[in-house]
PDB file of N, CA and C in Angstrom:
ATOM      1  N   UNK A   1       0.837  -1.185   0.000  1.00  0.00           N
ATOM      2  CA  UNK A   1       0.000   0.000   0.000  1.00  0.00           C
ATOM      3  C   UNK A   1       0.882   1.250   0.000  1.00  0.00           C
ATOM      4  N   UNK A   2       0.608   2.515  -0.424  1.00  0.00           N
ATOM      5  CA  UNK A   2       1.142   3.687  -1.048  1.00  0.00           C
ATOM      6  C   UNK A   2       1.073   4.164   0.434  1.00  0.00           C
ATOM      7  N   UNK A   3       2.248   5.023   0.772  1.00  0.00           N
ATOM      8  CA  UNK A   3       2.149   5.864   1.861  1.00  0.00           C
ATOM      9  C   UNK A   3       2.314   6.987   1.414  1.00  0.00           C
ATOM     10  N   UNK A   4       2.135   8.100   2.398  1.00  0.00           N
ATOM     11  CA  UNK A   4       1.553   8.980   2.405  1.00  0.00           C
ATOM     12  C   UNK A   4       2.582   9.782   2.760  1.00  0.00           C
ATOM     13  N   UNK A   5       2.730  10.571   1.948  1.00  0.00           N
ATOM     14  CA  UNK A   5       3.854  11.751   2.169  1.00  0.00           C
ATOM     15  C   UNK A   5       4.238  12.566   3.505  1.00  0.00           C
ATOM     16  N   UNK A   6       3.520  12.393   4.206  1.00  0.00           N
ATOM     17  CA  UNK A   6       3.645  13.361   5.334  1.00  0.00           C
ATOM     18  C   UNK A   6       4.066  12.165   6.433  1.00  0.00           C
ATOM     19  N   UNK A   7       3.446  11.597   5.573  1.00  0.00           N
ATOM     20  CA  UNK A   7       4.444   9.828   6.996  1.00  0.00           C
ATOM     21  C   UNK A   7       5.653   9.591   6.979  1.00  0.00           C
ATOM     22  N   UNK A   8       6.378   9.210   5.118  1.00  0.00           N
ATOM     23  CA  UNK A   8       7.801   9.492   4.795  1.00  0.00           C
ATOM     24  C   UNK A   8       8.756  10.395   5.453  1.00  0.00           C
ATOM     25  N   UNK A   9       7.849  12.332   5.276  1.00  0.00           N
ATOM     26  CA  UNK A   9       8.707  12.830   5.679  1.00  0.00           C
ATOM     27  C   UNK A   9       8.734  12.788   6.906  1.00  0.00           C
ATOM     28  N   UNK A  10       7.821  12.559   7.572  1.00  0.00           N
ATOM     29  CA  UNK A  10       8.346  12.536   9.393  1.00  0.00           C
ATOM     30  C   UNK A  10       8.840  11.457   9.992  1.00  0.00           C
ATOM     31  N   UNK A  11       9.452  10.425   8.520  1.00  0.00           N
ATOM     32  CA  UNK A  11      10.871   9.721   9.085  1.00  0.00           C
ATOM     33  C   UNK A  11      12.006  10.141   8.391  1.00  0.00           C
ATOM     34  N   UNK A  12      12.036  11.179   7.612  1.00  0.00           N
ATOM     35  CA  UNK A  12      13.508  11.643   7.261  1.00  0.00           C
ATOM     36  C   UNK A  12      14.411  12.500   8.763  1.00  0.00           C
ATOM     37  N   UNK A  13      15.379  12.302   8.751  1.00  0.00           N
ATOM     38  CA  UNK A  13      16.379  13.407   9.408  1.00  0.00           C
ATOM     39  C   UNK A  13      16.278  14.485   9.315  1.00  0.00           C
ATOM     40  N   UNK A  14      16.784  15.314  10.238  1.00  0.00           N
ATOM     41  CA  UNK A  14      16.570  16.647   9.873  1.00  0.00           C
ATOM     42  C   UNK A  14      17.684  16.966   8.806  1.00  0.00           C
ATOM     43  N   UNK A  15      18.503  16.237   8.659  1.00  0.00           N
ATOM     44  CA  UNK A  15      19.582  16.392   7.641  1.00  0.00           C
ATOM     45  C   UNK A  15      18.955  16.175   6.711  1.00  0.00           C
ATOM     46  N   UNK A  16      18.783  15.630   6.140  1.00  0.00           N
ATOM     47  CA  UNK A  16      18.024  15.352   4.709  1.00  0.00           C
ATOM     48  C   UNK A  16      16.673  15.882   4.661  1.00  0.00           C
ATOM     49  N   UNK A  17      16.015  16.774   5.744  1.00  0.00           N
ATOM     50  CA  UNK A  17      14.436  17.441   5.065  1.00  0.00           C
ATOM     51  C   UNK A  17      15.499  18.787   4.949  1.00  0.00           C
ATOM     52  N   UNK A  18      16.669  19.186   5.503  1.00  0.00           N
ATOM     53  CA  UNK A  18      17.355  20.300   5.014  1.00  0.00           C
ATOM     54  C   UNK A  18      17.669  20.483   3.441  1.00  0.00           C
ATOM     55  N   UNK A  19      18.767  19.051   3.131  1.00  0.00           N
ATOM     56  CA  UNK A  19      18.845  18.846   1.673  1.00  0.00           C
ATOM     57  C   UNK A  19      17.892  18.749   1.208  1.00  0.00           C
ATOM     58  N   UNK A  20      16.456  18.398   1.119  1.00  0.00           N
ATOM     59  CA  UNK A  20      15.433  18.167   0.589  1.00  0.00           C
ATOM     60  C   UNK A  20      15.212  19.680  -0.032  1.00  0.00           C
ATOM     61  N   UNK A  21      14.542  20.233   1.011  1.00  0.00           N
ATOM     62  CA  UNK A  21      14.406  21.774   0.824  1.00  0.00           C
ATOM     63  C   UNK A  21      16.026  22.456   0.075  1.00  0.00           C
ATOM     64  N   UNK A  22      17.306  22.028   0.147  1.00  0.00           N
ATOM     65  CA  UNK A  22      17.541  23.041  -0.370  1.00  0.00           C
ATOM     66  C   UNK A  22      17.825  22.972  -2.140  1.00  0.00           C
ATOM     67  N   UNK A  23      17.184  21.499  -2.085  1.00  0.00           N
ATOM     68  CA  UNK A  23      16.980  21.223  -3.570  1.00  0.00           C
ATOM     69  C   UNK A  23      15.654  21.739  -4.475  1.00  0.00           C
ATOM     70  N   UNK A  24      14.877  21.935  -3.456  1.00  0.00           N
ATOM     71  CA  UNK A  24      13.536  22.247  -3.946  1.00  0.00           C
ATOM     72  C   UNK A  24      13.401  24.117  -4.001  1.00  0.00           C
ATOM     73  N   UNK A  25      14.299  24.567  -3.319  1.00  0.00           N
ATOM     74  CA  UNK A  25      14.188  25.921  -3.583  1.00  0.00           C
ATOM     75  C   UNK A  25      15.709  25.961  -4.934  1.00  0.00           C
ATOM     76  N   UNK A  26      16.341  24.967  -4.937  1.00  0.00           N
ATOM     77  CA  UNK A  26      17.279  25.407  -6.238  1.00  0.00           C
ATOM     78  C   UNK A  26      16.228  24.738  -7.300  1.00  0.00           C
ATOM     79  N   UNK A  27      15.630  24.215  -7.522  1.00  0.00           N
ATOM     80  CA  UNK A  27      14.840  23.681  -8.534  1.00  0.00           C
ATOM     81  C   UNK A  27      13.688  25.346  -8.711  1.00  0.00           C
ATOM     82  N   UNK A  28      13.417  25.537  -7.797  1.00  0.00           N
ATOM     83  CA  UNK A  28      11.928  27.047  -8.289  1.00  0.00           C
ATOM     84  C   UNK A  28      12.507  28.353  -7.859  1.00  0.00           C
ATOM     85  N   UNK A  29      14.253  28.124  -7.984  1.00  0.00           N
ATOM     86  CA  UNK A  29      15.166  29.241  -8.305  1.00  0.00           C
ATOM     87  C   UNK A  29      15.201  29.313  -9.990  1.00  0.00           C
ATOM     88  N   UNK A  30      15.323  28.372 -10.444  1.00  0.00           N
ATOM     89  CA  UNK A  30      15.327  27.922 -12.114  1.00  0.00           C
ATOM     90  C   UNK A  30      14.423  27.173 -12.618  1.00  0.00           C
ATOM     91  N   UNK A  31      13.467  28.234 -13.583  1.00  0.00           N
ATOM     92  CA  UNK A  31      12.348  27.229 -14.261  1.00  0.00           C
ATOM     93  C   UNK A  31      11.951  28.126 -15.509  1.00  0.00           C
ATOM     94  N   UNK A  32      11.817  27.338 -16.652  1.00  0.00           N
ATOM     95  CA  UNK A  32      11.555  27.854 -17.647  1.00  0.00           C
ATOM     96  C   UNK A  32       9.771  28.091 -17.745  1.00  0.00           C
ATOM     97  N   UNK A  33       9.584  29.183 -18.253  1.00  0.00           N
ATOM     98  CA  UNK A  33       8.533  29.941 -18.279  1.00  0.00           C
ATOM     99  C   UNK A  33       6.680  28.867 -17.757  1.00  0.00           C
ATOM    100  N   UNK A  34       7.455  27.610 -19.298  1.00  0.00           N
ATOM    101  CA  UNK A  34       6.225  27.015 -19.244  1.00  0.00           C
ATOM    102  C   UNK A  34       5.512  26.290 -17.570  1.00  0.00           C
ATOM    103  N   UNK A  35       6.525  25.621 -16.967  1.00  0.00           N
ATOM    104  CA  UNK A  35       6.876  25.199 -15.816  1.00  0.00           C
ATOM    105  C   UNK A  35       6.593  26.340 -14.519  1.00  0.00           C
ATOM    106  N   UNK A  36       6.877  27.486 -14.891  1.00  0.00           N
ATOM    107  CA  UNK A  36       6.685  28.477 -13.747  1.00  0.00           C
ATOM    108  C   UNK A  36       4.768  28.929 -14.028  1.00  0.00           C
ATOM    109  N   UNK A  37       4.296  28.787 -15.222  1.00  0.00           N
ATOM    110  CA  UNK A  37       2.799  28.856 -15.015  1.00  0.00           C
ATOM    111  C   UNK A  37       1.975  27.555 -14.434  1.00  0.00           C
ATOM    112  N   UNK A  38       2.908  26.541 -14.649  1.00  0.00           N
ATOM    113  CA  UNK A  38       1.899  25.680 -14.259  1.00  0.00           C
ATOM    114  C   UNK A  38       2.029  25.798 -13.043  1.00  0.00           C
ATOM    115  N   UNK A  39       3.234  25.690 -12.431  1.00  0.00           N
ATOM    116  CA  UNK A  39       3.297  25.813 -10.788  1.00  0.00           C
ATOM    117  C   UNK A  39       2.641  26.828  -9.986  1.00  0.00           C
ATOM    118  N   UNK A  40       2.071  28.111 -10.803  1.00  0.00           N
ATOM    119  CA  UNK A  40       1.511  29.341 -10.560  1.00  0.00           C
ATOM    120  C   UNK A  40      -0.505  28.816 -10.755  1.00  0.00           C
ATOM    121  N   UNK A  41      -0.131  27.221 -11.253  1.00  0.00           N
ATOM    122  CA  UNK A  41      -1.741  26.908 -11.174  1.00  0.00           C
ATOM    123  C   UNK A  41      -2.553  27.598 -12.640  1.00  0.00           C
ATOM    124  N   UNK A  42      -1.963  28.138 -13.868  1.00  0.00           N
ATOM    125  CA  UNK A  42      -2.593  28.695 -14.691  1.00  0.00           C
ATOM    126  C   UNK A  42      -2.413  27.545 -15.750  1.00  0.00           C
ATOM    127  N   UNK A  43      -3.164  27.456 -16.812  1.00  0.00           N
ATOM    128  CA  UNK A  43      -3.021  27.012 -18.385  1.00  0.00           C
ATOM    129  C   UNK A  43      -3.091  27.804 -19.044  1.00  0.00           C
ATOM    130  N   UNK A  44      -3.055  27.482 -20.203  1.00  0.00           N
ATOM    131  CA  UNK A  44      -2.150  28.768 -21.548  1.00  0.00           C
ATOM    132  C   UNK A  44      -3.252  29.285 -21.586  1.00  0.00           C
ATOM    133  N   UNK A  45      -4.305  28.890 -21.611  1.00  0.00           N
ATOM    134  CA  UNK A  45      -5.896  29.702 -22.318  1.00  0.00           C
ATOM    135  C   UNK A  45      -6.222  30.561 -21.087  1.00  0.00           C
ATOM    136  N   UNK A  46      -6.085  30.373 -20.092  1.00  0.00           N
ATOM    137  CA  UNK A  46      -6.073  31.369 -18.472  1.00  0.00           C
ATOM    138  C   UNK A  46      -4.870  32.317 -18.749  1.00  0.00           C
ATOM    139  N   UNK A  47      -3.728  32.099 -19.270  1.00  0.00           N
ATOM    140  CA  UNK A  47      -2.848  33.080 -19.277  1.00  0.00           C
ATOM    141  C   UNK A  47      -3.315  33.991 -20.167  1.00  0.00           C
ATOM    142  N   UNK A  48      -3.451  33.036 -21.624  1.00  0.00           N
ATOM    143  CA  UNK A  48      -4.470  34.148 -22.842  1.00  0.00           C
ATOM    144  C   UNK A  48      -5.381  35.191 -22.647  1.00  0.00           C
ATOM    145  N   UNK A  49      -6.543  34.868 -21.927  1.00  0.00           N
ATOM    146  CA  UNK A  49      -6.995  35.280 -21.601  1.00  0.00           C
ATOM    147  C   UNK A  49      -7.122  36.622 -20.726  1.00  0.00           C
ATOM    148  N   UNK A  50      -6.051  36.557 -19.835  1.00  0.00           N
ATOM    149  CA  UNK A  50      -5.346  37.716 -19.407  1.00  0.00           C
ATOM    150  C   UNK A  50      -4.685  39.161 -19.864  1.00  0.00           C
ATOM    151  N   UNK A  51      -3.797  37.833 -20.567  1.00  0.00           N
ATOM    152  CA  UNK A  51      -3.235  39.063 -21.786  1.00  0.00           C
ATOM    153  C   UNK A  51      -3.789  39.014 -23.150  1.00  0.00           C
ATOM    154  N   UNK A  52      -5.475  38.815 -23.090  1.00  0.00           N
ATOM    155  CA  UNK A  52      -5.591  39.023 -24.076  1.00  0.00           C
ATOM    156  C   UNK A  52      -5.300  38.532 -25.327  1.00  0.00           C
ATOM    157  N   UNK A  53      -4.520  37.247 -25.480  1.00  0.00           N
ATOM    158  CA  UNK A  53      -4.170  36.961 -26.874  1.00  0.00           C
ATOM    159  C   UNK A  53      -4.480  35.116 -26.759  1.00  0.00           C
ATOM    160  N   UNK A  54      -4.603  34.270 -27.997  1.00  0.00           N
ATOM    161  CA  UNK A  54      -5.076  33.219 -27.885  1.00  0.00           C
ATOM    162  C   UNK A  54      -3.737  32.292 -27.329  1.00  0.00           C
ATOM    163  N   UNK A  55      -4.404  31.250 -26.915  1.00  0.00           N
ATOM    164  CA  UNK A  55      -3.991  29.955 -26.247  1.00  0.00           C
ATOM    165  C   UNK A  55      -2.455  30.179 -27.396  1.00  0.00           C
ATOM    166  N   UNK A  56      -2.674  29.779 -28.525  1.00  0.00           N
ATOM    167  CA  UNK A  56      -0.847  29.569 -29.266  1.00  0.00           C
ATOM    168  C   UNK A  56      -0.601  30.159 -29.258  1.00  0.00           C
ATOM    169  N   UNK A  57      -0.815  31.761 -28.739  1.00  0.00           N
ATOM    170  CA  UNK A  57       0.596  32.439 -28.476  1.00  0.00           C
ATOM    171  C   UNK A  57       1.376  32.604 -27.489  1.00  0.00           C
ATOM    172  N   UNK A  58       0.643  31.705 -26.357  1.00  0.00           N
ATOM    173  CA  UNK A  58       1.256  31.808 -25.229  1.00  0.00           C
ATOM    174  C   UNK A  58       1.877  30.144 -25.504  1.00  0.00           C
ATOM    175  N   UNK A  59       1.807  29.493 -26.068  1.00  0.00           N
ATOM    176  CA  UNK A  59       2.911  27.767 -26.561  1.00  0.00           C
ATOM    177  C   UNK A  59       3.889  28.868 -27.058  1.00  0.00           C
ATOM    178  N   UNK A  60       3.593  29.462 -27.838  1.00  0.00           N
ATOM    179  CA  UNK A  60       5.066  29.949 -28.732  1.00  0.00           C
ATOM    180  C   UNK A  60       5.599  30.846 -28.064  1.00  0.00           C
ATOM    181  N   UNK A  61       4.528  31.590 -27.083  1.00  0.00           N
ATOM    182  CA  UNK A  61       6.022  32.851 -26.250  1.00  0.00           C
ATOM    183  C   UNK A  61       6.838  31.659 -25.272  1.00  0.00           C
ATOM    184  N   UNK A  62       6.121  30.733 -24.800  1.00  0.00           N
ATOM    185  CA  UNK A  62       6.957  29.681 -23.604  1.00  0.00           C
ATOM    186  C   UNK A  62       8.352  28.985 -24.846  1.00  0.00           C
ATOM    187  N   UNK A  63       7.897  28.992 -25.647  1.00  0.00           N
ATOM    188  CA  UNK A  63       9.451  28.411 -26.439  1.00  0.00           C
ATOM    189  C   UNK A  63      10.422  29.154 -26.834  1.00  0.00           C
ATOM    190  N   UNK A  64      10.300  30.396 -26.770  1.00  0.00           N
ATOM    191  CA  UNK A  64      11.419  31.296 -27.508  1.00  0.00           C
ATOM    192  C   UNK A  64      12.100  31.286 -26.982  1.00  0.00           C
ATOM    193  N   UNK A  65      13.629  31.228 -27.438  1.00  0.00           N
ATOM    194  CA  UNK A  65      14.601  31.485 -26.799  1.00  0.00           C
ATOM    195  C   UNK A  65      14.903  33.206 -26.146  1.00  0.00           C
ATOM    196  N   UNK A  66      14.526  34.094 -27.399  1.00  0.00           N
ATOM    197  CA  UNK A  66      14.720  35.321 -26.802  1.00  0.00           C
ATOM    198  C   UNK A  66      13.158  36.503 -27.424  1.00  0.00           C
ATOM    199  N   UNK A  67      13.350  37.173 -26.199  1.00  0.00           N
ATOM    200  CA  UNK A  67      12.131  37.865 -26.187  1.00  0.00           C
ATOM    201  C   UNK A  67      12.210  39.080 -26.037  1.00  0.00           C
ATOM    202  N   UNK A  68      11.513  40.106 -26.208  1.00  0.00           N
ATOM    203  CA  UNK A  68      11.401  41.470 -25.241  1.00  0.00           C
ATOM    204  C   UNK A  68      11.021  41.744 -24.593  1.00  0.00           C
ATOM    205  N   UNK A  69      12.121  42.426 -23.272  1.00  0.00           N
ATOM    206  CA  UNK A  69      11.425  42.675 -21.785  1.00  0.00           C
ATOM    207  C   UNK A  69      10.470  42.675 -21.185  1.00  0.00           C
ATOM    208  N   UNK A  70       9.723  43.294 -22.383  1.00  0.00           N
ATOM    209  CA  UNK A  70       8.501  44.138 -22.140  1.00  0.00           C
ATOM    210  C   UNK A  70       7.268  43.027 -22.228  1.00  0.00           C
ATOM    211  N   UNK A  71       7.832  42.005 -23.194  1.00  0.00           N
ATOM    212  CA  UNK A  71       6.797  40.843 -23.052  1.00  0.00           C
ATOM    213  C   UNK A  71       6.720  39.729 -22.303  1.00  0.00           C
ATOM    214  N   UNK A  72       8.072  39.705 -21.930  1.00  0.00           N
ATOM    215  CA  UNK A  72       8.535  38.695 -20.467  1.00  0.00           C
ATOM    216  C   UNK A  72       7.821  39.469 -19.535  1.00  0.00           C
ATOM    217  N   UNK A  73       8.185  40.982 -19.107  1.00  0.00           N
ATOM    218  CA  UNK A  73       7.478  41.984 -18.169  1.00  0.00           C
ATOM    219  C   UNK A  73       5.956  41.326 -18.168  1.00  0.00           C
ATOM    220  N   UNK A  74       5.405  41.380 -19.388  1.00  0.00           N
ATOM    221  CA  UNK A  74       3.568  41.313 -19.113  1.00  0.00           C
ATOM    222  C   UNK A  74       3.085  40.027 -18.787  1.00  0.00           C
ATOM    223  N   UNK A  75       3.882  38.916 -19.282  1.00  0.00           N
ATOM    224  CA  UNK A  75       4.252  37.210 -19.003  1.00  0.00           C
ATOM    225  C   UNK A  75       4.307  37.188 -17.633  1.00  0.00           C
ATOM    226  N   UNK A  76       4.810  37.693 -16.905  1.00  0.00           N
ATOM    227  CA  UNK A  76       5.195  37.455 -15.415  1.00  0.00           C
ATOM    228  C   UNK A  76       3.951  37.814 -14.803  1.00  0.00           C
ATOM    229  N   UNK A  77       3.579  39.600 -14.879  1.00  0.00           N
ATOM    230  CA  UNK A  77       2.720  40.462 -14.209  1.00  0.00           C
ATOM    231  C   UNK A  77       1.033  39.702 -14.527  1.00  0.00           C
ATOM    232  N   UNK A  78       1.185  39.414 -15.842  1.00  0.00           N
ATOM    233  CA  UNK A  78       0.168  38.010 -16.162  1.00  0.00           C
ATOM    234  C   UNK A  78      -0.421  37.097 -14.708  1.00  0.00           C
ATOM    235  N   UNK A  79       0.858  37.002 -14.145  1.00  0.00           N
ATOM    236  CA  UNK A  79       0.865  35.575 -13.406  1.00  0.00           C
ATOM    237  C   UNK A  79       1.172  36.154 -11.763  1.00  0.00           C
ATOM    238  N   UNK A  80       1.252  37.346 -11.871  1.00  0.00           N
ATOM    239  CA  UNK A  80       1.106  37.770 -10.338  1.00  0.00           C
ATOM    240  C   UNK A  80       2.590  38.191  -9.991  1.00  0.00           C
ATOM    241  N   UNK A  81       3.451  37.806 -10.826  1.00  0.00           N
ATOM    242  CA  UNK A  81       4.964  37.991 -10.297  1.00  0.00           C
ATOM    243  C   UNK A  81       4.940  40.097 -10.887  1.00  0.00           C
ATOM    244  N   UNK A  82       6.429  39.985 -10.624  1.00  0.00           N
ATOM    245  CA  UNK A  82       7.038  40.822 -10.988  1.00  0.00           C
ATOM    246  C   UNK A  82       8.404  40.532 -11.523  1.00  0.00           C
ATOM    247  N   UNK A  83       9.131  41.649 -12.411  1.00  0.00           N
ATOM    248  CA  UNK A  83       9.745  41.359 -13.283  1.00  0.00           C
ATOM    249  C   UNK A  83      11.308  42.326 -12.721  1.00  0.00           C
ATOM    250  N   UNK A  84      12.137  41.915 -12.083  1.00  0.00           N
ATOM    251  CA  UNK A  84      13.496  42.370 -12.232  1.00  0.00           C
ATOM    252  C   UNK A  84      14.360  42.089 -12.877  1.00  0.00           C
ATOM    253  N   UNK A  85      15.637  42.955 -13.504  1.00  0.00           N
ATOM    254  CA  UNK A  85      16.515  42.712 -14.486  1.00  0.00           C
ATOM    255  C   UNK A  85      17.671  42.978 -13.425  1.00  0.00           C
ATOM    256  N   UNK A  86      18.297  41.807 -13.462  1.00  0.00           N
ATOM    257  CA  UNK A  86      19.664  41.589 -12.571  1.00  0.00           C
ATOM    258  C   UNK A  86      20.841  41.026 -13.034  1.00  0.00           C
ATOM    259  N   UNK A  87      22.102  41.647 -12.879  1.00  0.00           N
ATOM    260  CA  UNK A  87      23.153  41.231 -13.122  1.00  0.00           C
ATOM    261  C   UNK A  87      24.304  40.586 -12.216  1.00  0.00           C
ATOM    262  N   UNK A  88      24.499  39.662 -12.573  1.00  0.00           N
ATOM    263  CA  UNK A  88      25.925  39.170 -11.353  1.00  0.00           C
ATOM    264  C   UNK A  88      27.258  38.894 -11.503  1.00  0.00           C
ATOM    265  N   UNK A  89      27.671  39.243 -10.860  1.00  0.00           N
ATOM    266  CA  UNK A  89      29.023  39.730 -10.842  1.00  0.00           C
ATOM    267  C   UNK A  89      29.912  38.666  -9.804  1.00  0.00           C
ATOM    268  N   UNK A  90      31.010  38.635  -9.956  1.00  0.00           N
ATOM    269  CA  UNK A  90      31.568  37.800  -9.010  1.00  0.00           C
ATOM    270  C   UNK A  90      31.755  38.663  -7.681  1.00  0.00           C
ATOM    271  N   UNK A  91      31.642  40.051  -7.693  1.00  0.00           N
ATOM    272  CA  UNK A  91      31.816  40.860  -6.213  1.00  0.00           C
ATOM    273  C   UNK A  91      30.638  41.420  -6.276  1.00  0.00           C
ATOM    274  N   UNK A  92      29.410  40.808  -6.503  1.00  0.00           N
ATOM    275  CA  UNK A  92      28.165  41.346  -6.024  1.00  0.00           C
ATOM    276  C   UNK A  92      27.247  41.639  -7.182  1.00  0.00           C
ATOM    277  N   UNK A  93      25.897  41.990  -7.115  1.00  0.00           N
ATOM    278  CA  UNK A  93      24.476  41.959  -7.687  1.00  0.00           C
ATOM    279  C   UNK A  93      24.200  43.200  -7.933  1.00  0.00           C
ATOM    280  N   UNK A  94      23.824  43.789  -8.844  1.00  0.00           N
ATOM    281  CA  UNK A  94      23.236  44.946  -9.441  1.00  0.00           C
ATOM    282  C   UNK A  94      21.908  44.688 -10.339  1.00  0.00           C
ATOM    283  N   UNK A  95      20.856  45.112  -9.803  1.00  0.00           N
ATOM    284  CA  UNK A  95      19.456  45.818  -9.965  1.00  0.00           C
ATOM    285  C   UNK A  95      19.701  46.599 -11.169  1.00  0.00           C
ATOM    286  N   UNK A  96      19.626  46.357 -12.429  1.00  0.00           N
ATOM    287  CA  UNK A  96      19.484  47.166 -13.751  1.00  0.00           C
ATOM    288  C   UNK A  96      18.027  47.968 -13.807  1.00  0.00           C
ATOM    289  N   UNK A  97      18.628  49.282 -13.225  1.00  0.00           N
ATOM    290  CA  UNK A  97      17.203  50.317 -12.779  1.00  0.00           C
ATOM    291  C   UNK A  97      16.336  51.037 -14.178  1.00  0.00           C
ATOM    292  N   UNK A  98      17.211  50.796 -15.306  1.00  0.00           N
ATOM    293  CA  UNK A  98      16.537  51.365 -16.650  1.00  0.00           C
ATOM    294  C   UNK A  98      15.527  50.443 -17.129  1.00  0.00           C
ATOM    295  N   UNK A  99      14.768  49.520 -16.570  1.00  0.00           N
ATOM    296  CA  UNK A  99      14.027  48.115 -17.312  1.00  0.00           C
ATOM    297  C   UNK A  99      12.757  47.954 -15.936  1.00  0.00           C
ATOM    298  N   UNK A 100      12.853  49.185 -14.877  1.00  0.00           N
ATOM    299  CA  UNK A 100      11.936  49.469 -13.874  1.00  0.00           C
ATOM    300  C   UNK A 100      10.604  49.615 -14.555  1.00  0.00           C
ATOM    301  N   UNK A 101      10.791  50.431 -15.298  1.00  0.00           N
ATOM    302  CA  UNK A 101       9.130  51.515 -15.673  1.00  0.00           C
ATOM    303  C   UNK A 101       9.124  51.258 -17.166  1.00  0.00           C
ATOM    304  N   UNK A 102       9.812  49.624 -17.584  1.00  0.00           N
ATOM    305  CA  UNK A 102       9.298  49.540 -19.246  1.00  0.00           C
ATOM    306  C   UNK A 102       7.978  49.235 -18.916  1.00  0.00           C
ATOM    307  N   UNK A 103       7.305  49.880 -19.943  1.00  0.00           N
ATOM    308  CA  UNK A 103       5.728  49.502 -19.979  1.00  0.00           C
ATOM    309  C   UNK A 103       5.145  49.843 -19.131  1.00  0.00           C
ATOM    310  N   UNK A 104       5.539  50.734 -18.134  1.00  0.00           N
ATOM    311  CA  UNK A 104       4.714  51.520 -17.372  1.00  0.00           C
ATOM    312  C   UNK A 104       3.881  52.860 -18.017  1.00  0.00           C
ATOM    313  N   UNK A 105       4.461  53.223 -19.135  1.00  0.00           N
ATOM    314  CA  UNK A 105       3.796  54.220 -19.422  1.00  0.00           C
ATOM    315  C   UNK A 105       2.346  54.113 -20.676  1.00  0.00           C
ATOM    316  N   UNK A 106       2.513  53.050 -20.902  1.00  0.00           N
ATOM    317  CA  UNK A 106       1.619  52.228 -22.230  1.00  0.00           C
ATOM    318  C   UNK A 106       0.616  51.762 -20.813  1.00  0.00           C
ATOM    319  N   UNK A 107       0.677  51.413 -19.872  1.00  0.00           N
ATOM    320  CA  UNK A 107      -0.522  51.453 -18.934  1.00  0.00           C
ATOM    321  C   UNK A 107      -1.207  52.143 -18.199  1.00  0.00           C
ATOM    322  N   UNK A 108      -0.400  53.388 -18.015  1.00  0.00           N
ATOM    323  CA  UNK A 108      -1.549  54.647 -17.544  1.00  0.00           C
ATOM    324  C   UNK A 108      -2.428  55.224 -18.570  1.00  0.00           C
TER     325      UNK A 108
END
């Protein structure tokens, strides 16, 4: 008989529900678009719908390799997130502040 997840984990170690978790936050540190809506609970025709445009264009924006900000920007805000542009550096992280207010002004 199938057990039940919450039985498993309350025989793991605390060592390993640590590794557990710190695999599961490096896994929904990195996820490609299509993967981050489903986990957000949406399908393409719920995203469409949002932004307005049909079910295949949201298959074909999840495959592109490259896009514009501004449509990754509405892709995200779509889905409740928000959209930062960040750079890393080996001596630290910089916030690219010119990519703040794209498409802010096409919405007032």
């Amino acid at each position: 008989m199938a057990k039940k997840f919450f039985e498993l984990r309350a025989k793991m170690t605390p060592e390993a529900l640590k590794r557990v978790e710190s695999m599961a936050q490096t896994m929904l540190a990195e996820m490609p678009l299509n993967k981050l809506r489903q986990a957000r609970g949406l399908s393409q025709k719920m995203l469409g719908e949002v932004l307005q445009v049909q079910q295949p264009s949201i298959a074909k924006m999840e495959k592109r390799t490259e896009m514009y900000l501004s449509t990754l920007r509405s892709h995200i805000e779509a889905m409740g997130g928000e959209l930062d542009v960040v750079a890393r550096f080996p001596d630290g992280t910089v916030k690219i502040s010119n990519f703040s207010d794209l498409g802010k002004a096409a919405r007032v």
